[in-house]
N, C-alpha and C. Protein backbone atom coordinates (compact mmCIF):
# COMPACT_ATOMS: atom_id res chain seq x y z
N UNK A 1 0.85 -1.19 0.00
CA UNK A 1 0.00 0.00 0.00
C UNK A 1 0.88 1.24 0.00
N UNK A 2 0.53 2.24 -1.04
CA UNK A 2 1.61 3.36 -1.18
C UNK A 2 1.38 4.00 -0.07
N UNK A 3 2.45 5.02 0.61
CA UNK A 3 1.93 6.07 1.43
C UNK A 3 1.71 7.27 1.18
N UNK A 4 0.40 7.22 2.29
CA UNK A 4 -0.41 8.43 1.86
C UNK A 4 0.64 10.14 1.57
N UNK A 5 -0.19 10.47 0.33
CA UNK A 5 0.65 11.79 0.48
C UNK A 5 0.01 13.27 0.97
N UNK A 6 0.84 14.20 1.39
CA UNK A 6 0.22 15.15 2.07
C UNK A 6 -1.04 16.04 0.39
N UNK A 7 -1.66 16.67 1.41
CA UNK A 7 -2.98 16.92 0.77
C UNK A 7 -3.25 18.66 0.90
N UNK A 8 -3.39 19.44 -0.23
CA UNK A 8 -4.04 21.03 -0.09
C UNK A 8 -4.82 21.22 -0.38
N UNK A 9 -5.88 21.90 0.07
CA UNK A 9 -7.05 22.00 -0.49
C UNK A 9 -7.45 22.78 -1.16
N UNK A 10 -6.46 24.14 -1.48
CA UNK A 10 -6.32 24.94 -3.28
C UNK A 10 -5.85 26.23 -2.90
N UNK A 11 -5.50 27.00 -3.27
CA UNK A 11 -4.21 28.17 -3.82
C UNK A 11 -5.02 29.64 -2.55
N UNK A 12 -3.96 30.11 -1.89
CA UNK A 12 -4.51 30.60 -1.14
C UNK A 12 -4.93 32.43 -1.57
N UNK A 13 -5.81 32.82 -0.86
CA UNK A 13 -6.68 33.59 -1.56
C UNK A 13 -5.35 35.18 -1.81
N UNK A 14 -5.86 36.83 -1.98
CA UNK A 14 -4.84 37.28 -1.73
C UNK A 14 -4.29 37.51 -0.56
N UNK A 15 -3.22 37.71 -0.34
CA UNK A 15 -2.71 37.46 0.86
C UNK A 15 -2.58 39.22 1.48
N UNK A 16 -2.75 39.19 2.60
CA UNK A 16 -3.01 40.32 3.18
C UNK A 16 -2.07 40.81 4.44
N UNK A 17 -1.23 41.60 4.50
CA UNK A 17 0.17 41.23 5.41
C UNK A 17 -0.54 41.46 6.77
N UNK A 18 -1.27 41.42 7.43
CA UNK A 18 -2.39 41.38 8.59
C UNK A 18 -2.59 39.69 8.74
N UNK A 19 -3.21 39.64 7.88
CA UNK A 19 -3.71 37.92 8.51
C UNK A 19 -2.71 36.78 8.62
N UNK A 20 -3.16 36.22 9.55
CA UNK A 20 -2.07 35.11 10.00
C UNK A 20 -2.46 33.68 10.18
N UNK A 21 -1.93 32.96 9.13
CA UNK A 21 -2.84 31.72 9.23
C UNK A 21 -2.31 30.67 10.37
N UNK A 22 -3.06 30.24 11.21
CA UNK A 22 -2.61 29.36 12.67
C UNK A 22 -3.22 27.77 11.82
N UNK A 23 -2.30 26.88 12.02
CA UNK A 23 -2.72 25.41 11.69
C UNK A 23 -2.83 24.82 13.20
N UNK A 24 -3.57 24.21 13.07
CA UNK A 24 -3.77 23.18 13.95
C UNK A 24 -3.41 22.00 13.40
N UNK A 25 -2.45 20.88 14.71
CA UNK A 25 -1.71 19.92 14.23
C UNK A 25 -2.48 18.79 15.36
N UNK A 26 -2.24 17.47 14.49
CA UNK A 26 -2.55 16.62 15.57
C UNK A 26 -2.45 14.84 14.71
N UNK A 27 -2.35 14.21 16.05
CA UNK A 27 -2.08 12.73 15.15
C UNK A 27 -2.70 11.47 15.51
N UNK A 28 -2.52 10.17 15.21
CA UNK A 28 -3.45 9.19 15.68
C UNK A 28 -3.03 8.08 15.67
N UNK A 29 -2.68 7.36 16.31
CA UNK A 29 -2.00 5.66 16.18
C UNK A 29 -0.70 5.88 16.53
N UNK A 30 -0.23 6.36 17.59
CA UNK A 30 0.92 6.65 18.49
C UNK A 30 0.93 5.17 19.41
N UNK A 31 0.12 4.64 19.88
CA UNK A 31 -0.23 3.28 20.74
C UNK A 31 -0.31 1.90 19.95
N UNK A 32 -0.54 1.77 18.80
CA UNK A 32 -1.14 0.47 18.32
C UNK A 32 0.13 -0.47 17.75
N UNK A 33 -0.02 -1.69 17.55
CA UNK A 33 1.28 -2.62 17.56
C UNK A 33 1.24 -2.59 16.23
N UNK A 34 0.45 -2.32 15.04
CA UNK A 34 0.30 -2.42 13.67
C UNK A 34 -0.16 -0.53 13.08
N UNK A 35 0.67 -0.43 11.61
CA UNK A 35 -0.17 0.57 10.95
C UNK A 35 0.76 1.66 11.29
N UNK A 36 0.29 2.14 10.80
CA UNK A 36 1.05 3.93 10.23
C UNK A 36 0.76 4.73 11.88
N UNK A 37 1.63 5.67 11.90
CA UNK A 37 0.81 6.77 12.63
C UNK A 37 0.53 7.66 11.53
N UNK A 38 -0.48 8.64 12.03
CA UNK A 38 -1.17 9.43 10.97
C UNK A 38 -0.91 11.12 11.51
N UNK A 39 -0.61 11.89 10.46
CA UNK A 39 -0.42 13.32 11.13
C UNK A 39 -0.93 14.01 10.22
N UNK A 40 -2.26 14.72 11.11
CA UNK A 40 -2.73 15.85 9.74
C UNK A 40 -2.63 17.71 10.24
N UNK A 41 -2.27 18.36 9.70
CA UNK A 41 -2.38 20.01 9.84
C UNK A 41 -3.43 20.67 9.08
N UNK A 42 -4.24 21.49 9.96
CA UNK A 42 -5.53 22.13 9.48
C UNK A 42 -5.73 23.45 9.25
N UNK A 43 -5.71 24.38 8.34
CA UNK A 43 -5.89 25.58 8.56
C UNK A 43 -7.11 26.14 8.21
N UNK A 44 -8.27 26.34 8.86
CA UNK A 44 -9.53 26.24 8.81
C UNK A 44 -9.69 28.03 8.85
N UNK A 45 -10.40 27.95 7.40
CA UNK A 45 -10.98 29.08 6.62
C UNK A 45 -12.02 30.33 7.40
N UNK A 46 -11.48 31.10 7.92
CA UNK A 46 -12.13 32.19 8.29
C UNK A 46 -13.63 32.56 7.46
N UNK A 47 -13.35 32.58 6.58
CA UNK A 47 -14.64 32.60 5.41
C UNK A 47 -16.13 31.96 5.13
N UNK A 48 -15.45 31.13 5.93
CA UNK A 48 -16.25 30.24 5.45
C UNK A 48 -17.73 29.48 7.58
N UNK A 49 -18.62 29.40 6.75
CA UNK A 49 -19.47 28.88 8.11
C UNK A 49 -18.70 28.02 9.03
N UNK A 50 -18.57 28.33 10.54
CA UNK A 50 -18.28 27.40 11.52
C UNK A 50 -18.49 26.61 11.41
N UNK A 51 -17.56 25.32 11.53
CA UNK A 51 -17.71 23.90 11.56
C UNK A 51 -17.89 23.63 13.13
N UNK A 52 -19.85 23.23 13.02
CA UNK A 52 -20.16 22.86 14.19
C UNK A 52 -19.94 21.36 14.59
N UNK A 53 -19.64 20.82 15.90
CA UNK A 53 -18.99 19.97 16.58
C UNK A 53 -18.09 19.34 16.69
N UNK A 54 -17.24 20.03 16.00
CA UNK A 54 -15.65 19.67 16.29
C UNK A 54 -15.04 19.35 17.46
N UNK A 55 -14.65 18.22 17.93
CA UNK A 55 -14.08 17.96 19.04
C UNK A 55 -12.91 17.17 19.04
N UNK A 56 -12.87 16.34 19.99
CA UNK A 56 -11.29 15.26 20.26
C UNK A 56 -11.59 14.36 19.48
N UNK A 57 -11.23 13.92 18.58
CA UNK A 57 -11.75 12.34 17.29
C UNK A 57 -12.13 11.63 18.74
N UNK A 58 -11.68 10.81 19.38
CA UNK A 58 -11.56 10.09 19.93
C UNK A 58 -13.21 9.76 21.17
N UNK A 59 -13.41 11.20 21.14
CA UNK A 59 -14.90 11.54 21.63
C UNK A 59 -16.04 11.44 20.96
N UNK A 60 -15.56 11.06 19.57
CA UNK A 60 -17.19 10.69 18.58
C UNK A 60 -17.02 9.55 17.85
N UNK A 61 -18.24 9.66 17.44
CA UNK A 61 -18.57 8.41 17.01
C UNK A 61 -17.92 8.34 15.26
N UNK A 62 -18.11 7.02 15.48
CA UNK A 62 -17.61 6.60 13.92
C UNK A 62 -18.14 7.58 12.78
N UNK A 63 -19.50 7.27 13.01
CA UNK A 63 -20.33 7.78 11.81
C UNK A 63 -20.11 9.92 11.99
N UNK A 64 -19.81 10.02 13.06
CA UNK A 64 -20.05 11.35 13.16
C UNK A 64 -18.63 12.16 12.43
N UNK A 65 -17.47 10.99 12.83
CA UNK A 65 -15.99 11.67 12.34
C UNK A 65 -16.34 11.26 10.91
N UNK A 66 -16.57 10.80 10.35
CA UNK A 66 -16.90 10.48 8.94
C UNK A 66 -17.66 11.84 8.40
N UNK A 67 -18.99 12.30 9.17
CA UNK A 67 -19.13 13.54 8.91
C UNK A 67 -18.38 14.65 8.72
N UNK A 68 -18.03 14.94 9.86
CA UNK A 68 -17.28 15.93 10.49
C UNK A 68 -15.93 16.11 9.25
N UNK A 69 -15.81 14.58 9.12
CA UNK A 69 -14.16 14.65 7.64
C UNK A 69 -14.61 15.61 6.40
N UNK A 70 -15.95 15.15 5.73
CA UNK A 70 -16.07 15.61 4.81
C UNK A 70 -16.35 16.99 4.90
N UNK A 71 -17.08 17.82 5.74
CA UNK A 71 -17.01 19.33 6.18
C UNK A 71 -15.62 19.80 6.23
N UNK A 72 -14.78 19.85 7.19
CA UNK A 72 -12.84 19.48 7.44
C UNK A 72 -12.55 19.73 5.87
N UNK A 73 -12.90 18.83 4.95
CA UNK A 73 -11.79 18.77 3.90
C UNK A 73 -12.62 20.03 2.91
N UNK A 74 -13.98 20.46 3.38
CA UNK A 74 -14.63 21.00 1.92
C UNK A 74 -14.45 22.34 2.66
N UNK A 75 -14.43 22.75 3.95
CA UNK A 75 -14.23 24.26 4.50
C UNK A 75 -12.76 24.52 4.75
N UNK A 76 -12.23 23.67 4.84
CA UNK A 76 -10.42 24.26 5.21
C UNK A 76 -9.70 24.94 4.11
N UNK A 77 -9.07 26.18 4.45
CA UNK A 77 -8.04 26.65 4.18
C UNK A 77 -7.02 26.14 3.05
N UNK A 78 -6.29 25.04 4.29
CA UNK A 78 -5.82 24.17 3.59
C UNK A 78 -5.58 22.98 4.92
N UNK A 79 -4.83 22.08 4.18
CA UNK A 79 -5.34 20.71 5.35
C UNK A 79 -3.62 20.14 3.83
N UNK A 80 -3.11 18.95 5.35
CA UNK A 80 -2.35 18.11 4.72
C UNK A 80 -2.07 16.79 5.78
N UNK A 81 -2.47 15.72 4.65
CA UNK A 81 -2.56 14.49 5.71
C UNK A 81 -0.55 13.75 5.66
N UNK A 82 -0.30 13.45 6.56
CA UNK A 82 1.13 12.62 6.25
C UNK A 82 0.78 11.06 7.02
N UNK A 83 1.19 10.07 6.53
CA UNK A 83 1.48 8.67 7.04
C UNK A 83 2.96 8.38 7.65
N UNK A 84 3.22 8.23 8.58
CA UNK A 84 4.59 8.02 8.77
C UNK A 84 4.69 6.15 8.73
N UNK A 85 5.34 5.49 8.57
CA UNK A 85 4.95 4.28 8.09
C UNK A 85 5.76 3.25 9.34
N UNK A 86 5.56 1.86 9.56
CA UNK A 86 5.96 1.10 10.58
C UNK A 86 7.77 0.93 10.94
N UNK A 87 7.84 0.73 9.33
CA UNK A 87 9.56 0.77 9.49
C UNK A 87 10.13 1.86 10.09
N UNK A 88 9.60 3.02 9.06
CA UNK A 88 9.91 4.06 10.09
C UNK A 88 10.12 4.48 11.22
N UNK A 89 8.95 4.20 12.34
CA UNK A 89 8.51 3.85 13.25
C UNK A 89 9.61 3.58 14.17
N UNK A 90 10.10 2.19 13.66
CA UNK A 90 10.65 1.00 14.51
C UNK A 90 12.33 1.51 14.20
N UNK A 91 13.10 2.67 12.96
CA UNK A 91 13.75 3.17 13.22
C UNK A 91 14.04 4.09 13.75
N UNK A 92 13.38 5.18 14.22
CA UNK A 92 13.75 6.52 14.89
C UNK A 92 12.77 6.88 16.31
N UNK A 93 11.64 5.55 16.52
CA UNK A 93 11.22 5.52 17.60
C UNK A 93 9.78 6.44 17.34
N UNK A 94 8.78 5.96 18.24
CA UNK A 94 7.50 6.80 17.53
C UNK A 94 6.81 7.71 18.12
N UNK A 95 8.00 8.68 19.62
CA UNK A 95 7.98 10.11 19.27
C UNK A 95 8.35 10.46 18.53
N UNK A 96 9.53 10.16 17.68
CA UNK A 96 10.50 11.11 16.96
C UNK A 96 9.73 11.02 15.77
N UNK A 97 8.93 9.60 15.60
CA UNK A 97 7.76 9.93 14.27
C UNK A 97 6.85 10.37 14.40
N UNK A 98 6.47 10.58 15.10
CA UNK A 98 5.10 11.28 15.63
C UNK A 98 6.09 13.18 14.99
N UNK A 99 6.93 13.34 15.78
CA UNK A 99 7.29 14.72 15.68
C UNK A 99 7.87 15.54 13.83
N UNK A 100 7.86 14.24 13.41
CA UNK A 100 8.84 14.08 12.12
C UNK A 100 7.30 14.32 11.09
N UNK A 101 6.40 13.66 11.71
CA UNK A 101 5.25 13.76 11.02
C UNK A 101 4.59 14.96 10.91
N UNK A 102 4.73 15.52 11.95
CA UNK A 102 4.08 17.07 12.34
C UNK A 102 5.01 17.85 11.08
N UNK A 103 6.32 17.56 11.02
CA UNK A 103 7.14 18.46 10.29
C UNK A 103 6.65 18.29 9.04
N UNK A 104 6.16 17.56 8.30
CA UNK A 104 5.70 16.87 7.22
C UNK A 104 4.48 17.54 7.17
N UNK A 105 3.55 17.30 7.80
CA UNK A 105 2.41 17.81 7.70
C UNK A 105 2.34 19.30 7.45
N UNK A 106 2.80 19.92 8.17
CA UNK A 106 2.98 21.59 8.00
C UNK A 106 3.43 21.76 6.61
N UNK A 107 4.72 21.33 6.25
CA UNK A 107 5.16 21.51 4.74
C UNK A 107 4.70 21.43 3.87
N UNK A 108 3.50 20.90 4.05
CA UNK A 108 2.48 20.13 3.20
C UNK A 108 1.82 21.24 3.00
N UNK A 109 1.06 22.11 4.14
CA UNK A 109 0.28 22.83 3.79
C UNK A 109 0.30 24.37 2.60
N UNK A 110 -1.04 24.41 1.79
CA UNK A 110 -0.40 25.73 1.07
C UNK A 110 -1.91 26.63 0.94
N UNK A 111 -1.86 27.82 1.59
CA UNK A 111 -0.91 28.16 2.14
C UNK A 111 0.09 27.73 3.31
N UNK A 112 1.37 28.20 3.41
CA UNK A 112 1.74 28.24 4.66
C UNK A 112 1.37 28.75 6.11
N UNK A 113 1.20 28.17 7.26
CA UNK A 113 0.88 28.32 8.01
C UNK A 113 2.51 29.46 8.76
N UNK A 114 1.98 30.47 9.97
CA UNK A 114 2.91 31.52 10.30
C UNK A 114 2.96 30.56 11.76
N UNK A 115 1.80 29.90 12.14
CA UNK A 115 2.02 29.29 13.44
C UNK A 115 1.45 28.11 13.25
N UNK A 116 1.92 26.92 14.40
CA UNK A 116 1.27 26.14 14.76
C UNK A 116 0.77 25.82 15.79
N UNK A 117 -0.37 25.34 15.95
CA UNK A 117 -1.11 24.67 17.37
C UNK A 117 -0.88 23.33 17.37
N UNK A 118 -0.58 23.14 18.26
CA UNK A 118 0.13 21.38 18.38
C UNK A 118 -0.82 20.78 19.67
N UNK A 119 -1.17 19.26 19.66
CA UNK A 119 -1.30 19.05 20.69
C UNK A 119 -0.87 17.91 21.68
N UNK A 120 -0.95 18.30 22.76
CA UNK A 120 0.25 17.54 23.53
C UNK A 120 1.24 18.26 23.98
N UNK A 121 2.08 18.04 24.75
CA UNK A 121 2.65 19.24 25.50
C UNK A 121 4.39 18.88 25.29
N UNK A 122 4.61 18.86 23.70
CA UNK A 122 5.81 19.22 23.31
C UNK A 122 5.93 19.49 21.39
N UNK A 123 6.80 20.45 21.74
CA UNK A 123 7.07 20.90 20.00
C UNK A 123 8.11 20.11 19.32
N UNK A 124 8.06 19.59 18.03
CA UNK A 124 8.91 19.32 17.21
C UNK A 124 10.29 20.54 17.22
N UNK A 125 11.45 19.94 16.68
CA UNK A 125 12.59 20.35 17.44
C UNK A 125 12.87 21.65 15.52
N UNK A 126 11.96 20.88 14.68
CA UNK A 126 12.10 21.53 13.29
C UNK A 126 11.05 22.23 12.64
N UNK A 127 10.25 22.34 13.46
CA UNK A 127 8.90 23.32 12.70
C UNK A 127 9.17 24.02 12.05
N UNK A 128 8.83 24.58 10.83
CA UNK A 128 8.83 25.09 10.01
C UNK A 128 8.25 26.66 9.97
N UNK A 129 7.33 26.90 11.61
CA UNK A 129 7.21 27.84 11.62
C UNK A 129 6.73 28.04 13.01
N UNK A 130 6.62 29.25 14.07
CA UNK A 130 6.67 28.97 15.18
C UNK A 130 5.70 27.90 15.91
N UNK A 131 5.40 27.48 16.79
CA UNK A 131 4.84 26.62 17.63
C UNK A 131 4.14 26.29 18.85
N UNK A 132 3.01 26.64 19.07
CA UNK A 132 2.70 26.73 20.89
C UNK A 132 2.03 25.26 21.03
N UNK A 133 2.65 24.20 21.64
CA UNK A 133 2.01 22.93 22.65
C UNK A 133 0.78 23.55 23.24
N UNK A 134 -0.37 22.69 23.04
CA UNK A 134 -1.45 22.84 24.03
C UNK A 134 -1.99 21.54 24.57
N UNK A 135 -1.89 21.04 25.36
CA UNK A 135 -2.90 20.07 26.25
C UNK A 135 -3.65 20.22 26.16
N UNK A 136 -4.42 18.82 25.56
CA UNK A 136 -5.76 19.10 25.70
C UNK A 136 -6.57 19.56 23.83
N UNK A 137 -5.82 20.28 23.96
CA UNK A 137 -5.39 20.99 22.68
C UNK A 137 -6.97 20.84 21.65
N UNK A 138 -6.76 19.23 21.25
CA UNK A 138 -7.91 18.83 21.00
C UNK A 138 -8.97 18.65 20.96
N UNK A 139 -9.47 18.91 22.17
CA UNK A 139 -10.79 19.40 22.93
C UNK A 139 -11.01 20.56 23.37
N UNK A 140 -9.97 21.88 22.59
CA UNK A 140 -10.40 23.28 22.92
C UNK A 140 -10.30 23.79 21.60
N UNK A 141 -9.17 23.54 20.86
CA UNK A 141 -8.66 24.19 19.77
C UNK A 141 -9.85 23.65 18.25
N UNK A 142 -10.98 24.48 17.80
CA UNK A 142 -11.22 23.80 16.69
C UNK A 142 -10.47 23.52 15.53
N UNK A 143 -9.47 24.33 15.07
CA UNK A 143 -8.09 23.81 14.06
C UNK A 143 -7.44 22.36 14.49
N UNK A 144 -7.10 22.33 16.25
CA UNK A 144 -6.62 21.23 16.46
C UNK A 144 -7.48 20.25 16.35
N UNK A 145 -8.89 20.31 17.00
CA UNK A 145 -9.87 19.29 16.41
C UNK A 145 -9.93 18.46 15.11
N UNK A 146 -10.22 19.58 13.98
CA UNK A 146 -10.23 19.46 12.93
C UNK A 146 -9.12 18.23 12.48
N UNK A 147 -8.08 18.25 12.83
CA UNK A 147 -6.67 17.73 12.73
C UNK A 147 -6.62 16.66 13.05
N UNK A 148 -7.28 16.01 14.18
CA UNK A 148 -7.34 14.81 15.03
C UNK A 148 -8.35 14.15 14.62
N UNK A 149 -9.63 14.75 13.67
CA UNK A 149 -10.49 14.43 12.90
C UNK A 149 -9.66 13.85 11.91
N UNK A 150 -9.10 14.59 11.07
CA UNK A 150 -8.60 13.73 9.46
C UNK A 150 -7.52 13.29 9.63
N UNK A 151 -6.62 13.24 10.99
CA UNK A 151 -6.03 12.38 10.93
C UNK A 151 -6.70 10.91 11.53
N UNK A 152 -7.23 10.51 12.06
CA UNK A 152 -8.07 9.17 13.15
C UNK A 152 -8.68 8.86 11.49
N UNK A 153 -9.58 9.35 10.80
CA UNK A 153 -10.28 9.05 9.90
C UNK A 153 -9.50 8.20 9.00
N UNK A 154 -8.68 8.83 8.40
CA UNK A 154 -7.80 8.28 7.22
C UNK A 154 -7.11 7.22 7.81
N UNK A 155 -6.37 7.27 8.74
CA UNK A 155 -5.96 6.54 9.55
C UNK A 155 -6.93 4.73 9.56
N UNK A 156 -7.91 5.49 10.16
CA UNK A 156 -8.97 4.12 10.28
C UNK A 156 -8.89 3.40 8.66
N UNK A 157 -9.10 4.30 8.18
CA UNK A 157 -9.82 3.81 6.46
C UNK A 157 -8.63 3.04 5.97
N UNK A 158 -7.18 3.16 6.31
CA UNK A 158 -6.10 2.77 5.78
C UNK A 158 -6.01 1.16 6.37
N UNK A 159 -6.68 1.29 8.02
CA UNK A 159 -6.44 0.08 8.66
C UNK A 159 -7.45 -0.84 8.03
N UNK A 160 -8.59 -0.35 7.89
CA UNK A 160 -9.73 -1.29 7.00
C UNK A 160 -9.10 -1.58 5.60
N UNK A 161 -8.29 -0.81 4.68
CA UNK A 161 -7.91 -1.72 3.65
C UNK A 161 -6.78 -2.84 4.23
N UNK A 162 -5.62 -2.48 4.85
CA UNK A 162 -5.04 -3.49 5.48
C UNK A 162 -5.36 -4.73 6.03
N UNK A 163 -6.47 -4.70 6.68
CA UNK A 163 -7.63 -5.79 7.11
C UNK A 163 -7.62 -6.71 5.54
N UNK A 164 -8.20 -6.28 4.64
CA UNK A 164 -8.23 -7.22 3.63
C UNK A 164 -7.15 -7.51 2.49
N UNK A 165 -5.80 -6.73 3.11
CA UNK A 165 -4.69 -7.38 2.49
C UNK A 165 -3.87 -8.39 3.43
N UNK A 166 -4.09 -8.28 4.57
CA UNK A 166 -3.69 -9.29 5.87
C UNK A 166 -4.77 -9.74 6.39
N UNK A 167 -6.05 -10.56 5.81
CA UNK A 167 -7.05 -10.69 6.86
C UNK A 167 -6.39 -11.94 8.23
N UNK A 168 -7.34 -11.55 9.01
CA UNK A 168 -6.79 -12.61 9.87
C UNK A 168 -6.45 -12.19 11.64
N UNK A 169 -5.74 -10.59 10.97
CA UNK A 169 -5.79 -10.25 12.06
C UNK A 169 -6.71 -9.38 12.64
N UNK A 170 -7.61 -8.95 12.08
CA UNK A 170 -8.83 -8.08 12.57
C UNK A 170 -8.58 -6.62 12.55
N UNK A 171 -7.68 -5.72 11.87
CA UNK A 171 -7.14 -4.49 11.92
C UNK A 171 -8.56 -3.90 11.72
N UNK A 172 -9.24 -4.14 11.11
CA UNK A 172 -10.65 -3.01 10.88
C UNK A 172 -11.44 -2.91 11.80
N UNK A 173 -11.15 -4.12 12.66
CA UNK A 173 -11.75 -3.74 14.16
C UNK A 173 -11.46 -3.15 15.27
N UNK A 174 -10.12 -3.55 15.57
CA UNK A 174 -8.95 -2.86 16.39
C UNK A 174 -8.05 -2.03 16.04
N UNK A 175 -7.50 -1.75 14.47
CA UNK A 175 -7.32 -0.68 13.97
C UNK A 175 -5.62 -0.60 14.08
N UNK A 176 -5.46 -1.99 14.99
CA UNK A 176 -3.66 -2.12 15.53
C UNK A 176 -3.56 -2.10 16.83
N UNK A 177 -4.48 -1.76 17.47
CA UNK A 177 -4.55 -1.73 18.95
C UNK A 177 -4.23 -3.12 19.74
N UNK A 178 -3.27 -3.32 20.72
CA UNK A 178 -2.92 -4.55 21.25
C UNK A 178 -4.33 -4.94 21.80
N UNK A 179 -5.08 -5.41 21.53
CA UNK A 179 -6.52 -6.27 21.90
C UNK A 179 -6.36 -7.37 22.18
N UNK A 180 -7.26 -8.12 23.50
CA UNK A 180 -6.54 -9.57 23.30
C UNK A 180 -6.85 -10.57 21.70
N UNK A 181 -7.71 -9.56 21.04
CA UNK A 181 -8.46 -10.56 20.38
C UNK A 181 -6.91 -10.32 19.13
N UNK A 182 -6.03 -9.72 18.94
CA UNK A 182 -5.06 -8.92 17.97
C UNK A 182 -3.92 -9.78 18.99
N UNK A 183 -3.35 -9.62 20.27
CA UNK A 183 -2.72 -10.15 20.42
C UNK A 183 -2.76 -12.13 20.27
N UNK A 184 -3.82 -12.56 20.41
CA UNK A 184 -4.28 -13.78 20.06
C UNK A 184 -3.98 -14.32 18.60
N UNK A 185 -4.06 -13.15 17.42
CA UNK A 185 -3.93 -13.57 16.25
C UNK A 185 -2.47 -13.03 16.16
N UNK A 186 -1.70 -12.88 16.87
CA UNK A 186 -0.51 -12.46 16.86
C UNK A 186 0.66 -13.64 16.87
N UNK A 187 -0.21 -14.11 18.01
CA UNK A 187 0.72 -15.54 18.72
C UNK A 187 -0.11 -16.50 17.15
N UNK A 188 -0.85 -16.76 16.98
CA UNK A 188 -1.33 -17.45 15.55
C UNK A 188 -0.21 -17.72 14.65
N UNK A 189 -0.78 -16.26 14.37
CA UNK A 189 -0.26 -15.52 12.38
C UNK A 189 1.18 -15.47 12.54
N UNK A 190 1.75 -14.96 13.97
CA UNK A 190 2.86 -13.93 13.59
C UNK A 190 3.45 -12.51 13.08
N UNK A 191 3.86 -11.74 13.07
CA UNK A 191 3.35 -10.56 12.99
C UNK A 191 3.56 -10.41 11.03
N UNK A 192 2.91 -9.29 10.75
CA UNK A 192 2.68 -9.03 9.55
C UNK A 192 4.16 -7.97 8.73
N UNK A 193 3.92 -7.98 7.77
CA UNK A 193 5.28 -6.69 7.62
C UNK A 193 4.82 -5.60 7.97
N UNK A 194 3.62 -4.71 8.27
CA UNK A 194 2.88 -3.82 9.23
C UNK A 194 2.67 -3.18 10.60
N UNK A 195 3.35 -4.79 11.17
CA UNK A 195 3.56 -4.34 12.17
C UNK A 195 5.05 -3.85 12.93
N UNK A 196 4.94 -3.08 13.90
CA UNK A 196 5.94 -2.38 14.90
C UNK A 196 6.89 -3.58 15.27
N UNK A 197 8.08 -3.92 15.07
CA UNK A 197 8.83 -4.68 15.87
C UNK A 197 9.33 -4.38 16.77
N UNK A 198 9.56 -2.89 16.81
CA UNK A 198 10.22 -2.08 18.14
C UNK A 198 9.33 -2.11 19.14
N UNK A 199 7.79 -2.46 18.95
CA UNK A 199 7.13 -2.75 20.14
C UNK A 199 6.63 -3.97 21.15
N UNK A 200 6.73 -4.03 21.71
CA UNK A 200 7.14 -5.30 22.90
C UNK A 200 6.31 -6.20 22.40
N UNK A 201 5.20 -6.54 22.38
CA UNK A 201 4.38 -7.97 22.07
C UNK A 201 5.06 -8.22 20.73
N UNK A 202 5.09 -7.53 19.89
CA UNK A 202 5.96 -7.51 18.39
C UNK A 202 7.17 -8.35 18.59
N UNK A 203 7.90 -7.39 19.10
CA UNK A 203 9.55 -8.03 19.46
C UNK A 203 9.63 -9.27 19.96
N UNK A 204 8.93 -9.38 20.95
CA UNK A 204 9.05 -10.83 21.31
C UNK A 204 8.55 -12.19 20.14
N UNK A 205 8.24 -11.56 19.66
CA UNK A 205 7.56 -12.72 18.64
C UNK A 205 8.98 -12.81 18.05
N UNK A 206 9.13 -11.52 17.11
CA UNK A 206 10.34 -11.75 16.56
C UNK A 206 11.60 -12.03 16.80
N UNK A 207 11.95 -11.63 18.27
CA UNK A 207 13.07 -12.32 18.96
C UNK A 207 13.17 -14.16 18.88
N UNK A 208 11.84 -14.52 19.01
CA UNK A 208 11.52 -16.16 19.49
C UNK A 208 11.67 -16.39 17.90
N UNK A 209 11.73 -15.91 16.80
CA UNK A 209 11.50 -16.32 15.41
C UNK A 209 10.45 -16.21 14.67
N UNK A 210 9.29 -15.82 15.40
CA UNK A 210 7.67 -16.74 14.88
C UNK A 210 7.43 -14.98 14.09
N UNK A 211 7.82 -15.09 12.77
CA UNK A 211 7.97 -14.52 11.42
C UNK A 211 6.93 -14.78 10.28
N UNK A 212 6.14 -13.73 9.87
CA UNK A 212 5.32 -14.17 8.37
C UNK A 212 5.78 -14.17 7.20
């Protein structure tokens, strides 16, 4: 499966040396033993009608972030999704991808963003443009919302095609999440080329040999 590439959502209007576009950053699959982490940056359009109920992905429902995506991608500014991928992952460790992703994501965006809203309570060491950490972030910031929206979304949708290129292990249900029902098909299957080896139920498999 190729990885996903970052995403704009079209040429920014004239630019006015007053306005300052703030992205909101945020990511999803930092925890799970399988799958990408996902990092998206949002710069949500002044212009355009409030996007009502934006919150923490993690606080709505399936069907509602599915909503909420397609509003996100048709009112933003601009928006850019990045995949950081497992190998990756399992080489530079998955803060440093998590943070590597944020850098990605911003670059992505066009226009450029003058700031970012991040959430979680540390900045990438390379932003591209200044940076304020917020806690919480997600559940105050609607840019950061927005962010944690299309990233969880795409994210999910990537784990559901994976599901039917590895069935077996249930990714469209658990999404990569150590579940017993995921760790069960773990000790089975063995792990997939998808999954994290740098992470402990992983490693041990692969330490003992038990390889797909």
């Amino acid at each position: 499966m190729p990885e996903a590439k970052a995403r704009t959502r079209r040429e920014a209007p004239a630019a006015d040396a007053l306005v300052r576009f703030v992205a909101g950053v945020d990511e999803a699959g930092r925890g799970p033993l399988a799958g990408p982490v996902a990092v998206a940056a949002v710069i949500l359009d002044p212009s355009k009608p409030r996007i009502r109920g934006l919150d923490d992905s993690k606080k709505l429902t399936h069907a509602k972030r599915e909503a909420l995506y397609e509003k996100i991608v048709e009112r933003a500014l601009s928006y850019s999704i990045v995949m950081v991928m497992s190998d990756e992952i399992d080489r530079i460790n998955i803060f440093q991808a998590t943070m590597t992703g944020m850098c990605r994501a911003l670059a992505g965006l066009t226009p450029s963003a003058h700031e970012a809203w991040i959430d979680g309570n540390a900045l990438p060491r390379d932003l591209p443009c200044a940076g304020r950490a917020i806690i919480g972030g997600d559940a105050l910031e609607p840019a950061i919302s927005a962010a944690s929206i299309l990233a969880k979304v795409t994210r999910d949708r990537w784990m559901v095609e994976l599901d039917r290129q590895h069935p077996g292990y249930g990714f469209a249900e658990h999404k990569g999440y150590g579940t017993p029902a995921h760790l069960a098909a773990l000790q089975r299957l063995g792990p997939c080329p998808h999954h994290r080896r740098s992470f402990a139920p992983v490693k041990i498999l692969v330490d003992q040999g038990v390889l797909f």
